[in-house]
N, C-alpha and C. Protein backbone atom coordinates (compact mmCIF):
# COMPACT_ATOMS: atom_id res chain seq x y z
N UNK A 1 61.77 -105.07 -39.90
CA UNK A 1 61.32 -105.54 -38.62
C UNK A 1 60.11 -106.45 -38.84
N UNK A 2 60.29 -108.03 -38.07
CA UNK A 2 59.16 -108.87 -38.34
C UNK A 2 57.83 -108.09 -37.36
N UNK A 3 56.91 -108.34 -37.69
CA UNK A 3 55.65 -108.17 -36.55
C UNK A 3 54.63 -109.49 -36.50
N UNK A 4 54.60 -109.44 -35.80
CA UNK A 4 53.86 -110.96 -34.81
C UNK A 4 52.73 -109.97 -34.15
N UNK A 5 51.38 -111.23 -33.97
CA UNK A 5 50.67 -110.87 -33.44
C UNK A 5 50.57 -112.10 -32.27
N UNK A 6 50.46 -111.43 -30.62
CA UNK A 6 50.09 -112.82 -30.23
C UNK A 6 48.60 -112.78 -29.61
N UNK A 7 48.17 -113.58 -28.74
CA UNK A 7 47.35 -113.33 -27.53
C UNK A 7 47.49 -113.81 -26.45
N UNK A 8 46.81 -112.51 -25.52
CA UNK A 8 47.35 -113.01 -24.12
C UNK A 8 46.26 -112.50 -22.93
N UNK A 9 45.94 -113.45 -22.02
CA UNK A 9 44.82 -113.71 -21.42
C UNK A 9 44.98 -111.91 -20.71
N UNK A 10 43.91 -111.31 -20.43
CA UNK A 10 43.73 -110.39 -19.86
C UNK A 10 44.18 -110.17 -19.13
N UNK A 11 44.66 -110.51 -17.61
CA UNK A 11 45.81 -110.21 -16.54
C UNK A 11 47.02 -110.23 -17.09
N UNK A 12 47.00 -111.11 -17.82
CA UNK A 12 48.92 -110.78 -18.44
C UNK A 12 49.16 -109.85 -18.86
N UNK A 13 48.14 -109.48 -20.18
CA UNK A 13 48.15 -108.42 -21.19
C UNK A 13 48.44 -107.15 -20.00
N UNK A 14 47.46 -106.67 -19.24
CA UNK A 14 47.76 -105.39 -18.04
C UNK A 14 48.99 -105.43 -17.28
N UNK A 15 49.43 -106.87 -17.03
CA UNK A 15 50.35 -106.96 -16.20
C UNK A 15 51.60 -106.38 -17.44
N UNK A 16 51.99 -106.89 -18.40
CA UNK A 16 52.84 -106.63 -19.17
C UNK A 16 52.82 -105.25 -19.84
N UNK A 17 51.88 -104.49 -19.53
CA UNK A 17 51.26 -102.99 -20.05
C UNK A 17 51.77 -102.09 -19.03
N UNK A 18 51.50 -102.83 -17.81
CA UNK A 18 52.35 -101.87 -16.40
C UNK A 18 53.58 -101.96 -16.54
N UNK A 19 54.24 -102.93 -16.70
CA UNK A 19 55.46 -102.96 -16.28
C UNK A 19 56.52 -103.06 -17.61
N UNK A 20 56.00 -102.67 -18.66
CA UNK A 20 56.70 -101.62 -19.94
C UNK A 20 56.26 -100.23 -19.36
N UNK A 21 55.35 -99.99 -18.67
CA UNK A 21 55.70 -98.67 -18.16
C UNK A 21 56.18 -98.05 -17.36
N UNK A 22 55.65 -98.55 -16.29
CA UNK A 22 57.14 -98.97 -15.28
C UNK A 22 58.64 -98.91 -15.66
N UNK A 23 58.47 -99.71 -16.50
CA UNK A 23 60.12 -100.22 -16.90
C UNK A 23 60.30 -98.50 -17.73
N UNK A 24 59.67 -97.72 -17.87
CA UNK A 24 59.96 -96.76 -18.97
C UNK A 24 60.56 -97.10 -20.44
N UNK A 25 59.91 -98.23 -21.00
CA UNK A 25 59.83 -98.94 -22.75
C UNK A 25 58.89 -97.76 -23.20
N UNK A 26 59.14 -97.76 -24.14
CA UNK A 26 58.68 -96.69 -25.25
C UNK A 26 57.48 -97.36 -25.61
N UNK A 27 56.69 -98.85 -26.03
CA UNK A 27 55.38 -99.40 -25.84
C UNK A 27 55.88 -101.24 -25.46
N UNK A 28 54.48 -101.67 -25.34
CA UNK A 28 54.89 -103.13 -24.95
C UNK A 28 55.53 -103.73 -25.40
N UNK A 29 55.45 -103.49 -27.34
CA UNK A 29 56.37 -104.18 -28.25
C UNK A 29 58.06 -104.34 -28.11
N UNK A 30 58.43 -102.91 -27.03
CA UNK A 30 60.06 -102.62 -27.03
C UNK A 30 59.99 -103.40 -25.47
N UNK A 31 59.10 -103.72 -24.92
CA UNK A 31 59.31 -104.45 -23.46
C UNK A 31 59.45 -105.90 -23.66
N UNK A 32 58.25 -106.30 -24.56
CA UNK A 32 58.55 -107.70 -24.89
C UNK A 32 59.54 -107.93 -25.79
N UNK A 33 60.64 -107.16 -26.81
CA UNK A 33 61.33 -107.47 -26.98
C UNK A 33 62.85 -107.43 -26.13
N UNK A 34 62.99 -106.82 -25.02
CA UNK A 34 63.43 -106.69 -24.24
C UNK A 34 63.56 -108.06 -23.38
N UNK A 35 62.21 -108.42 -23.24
CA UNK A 35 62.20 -110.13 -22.55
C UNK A 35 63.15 -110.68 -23.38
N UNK A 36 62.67 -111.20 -24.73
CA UNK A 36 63.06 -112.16 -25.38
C UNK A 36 64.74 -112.02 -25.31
N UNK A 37 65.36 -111.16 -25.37
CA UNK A 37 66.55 -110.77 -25.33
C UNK A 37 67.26 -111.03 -24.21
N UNK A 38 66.65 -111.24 -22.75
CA UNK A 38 67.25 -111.20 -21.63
C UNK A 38 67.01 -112.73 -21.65
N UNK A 39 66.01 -113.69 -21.83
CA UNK A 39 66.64 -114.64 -21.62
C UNK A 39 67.02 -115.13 -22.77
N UNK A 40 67.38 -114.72 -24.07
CA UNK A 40 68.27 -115.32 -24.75
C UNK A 40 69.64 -115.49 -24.22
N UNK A 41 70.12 -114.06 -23.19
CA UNK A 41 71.01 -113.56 -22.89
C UNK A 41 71.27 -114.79 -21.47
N UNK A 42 70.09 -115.26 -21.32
CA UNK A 42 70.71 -115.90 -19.79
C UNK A 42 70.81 -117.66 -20.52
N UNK A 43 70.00 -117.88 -21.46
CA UNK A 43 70.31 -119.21 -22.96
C UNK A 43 72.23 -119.19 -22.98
N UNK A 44 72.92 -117.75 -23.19
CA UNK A 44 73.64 -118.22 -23.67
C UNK A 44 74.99 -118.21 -22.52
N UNK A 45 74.98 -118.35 -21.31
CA UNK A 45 75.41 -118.00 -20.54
C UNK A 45 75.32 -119.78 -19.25
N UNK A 46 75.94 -120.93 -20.18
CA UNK A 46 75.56 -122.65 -18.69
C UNK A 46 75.68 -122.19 -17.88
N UNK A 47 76.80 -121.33 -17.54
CA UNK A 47 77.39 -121.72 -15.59
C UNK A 47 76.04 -120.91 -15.07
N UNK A 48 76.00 -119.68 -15.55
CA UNK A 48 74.84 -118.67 -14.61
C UNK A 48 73.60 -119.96 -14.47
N UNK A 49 73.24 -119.99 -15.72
CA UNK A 49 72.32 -120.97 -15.41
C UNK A 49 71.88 -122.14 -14.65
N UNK A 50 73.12 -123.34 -14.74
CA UNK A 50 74.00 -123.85 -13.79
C UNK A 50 73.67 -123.46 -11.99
N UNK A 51 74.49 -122.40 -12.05
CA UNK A 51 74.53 -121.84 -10.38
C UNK A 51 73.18 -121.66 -10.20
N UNK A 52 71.98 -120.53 -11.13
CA UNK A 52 71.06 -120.54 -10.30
C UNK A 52 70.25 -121.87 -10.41
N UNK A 53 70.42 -122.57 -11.07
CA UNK A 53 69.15 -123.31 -10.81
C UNK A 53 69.95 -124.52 -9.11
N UNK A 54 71.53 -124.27 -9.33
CA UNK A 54 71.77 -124.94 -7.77
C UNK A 54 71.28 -124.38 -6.75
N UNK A 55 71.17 -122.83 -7.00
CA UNK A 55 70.85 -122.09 -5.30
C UNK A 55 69.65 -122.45 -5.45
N UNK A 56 68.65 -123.01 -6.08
CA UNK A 56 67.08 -123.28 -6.55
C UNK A 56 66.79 -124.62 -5.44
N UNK A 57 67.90 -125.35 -5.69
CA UNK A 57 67.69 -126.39 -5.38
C UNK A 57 67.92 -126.55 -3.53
N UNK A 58 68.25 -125.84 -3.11
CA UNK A 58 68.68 -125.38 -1.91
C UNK A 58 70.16 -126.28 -1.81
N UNK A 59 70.46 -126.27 -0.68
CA UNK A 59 69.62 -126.63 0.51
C UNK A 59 69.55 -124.82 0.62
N UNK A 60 68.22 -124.59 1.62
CA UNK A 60 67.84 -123.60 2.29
C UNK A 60 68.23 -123.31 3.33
N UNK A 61 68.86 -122.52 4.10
CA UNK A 61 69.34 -122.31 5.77
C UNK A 61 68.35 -120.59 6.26
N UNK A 62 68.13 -120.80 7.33
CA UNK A 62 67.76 -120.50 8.31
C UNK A 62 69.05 -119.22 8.74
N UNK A 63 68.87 -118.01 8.21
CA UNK A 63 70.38 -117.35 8.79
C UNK A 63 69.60 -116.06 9.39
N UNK A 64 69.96 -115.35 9.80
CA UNK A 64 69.85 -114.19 10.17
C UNK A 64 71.17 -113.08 9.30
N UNK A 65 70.46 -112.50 8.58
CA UNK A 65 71.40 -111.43 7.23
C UNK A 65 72.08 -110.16 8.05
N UNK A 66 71.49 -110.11 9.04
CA UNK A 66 72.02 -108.80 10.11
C UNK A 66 73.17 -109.65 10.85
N UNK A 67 73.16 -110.57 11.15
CA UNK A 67 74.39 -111.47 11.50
C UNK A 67 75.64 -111.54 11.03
N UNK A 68 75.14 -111.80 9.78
CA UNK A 68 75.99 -111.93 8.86
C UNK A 68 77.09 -111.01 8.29
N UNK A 69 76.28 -109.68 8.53
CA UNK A 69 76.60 -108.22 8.02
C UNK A 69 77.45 -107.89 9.02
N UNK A 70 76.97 -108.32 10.17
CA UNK A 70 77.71 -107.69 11.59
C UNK A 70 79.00 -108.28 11.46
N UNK A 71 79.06 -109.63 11.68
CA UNK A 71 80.44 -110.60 11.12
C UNK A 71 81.39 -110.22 10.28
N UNK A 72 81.11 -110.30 9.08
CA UNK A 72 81.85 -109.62 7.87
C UNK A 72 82.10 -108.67 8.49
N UNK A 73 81.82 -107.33 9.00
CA UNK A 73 82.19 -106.16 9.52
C UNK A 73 83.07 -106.02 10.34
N UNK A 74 82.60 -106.65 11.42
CA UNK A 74 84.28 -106.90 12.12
C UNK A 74 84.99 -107.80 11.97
N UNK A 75 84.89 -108.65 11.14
CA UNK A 75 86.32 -109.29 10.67
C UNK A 75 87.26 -108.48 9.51
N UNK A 76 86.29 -107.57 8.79
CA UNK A 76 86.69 -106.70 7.86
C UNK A 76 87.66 -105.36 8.96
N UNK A 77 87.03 -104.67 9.82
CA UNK A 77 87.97 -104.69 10.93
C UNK A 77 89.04 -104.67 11.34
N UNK A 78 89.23 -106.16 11.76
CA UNK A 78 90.63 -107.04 12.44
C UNK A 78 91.10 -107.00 11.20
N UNK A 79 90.85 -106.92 10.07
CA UNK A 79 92.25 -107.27 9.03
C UNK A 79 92.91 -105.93 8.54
């Protein structure tokens, strides 16, 4: 196993200390390798990448999600 040392400005360092614990990682080292892995994992994957960076781009709409839910529901319903 390689070991690297890096540095990282004080809010990061805590921020990344919570949330390997949070995350329940065994220490930061198994969290940050965990990063590196997920977006290798999203590296090797155009379309995902692709799609999100389209929904990124909007366009944005204005919906109401309880609408939406209601809709789908009774058309789910009628069929």
């Amino acid at each position: 196993m390689a070991h690297l040392s890096i540095s990282l400005p004080d809010d990061v360092a805590a921020l990344a200390q919570a949330r390997a614990q949070a995350g329940g990682f065994a220490d930061l080292s198994a969290y940050l390798a965990a990063l590196v892995r997920a977006d290798d994992d999203e590296e090797c994957d155009p379309a995902l990448a692709e799609a999100l960076a389209e929904g990124e781009r909007g366009p944005f709409v204005d919906c109401d999600f309880e609408a939406i839910i209601a809709e789908a529901r009774a058309k789910f319903r009628r069929e």
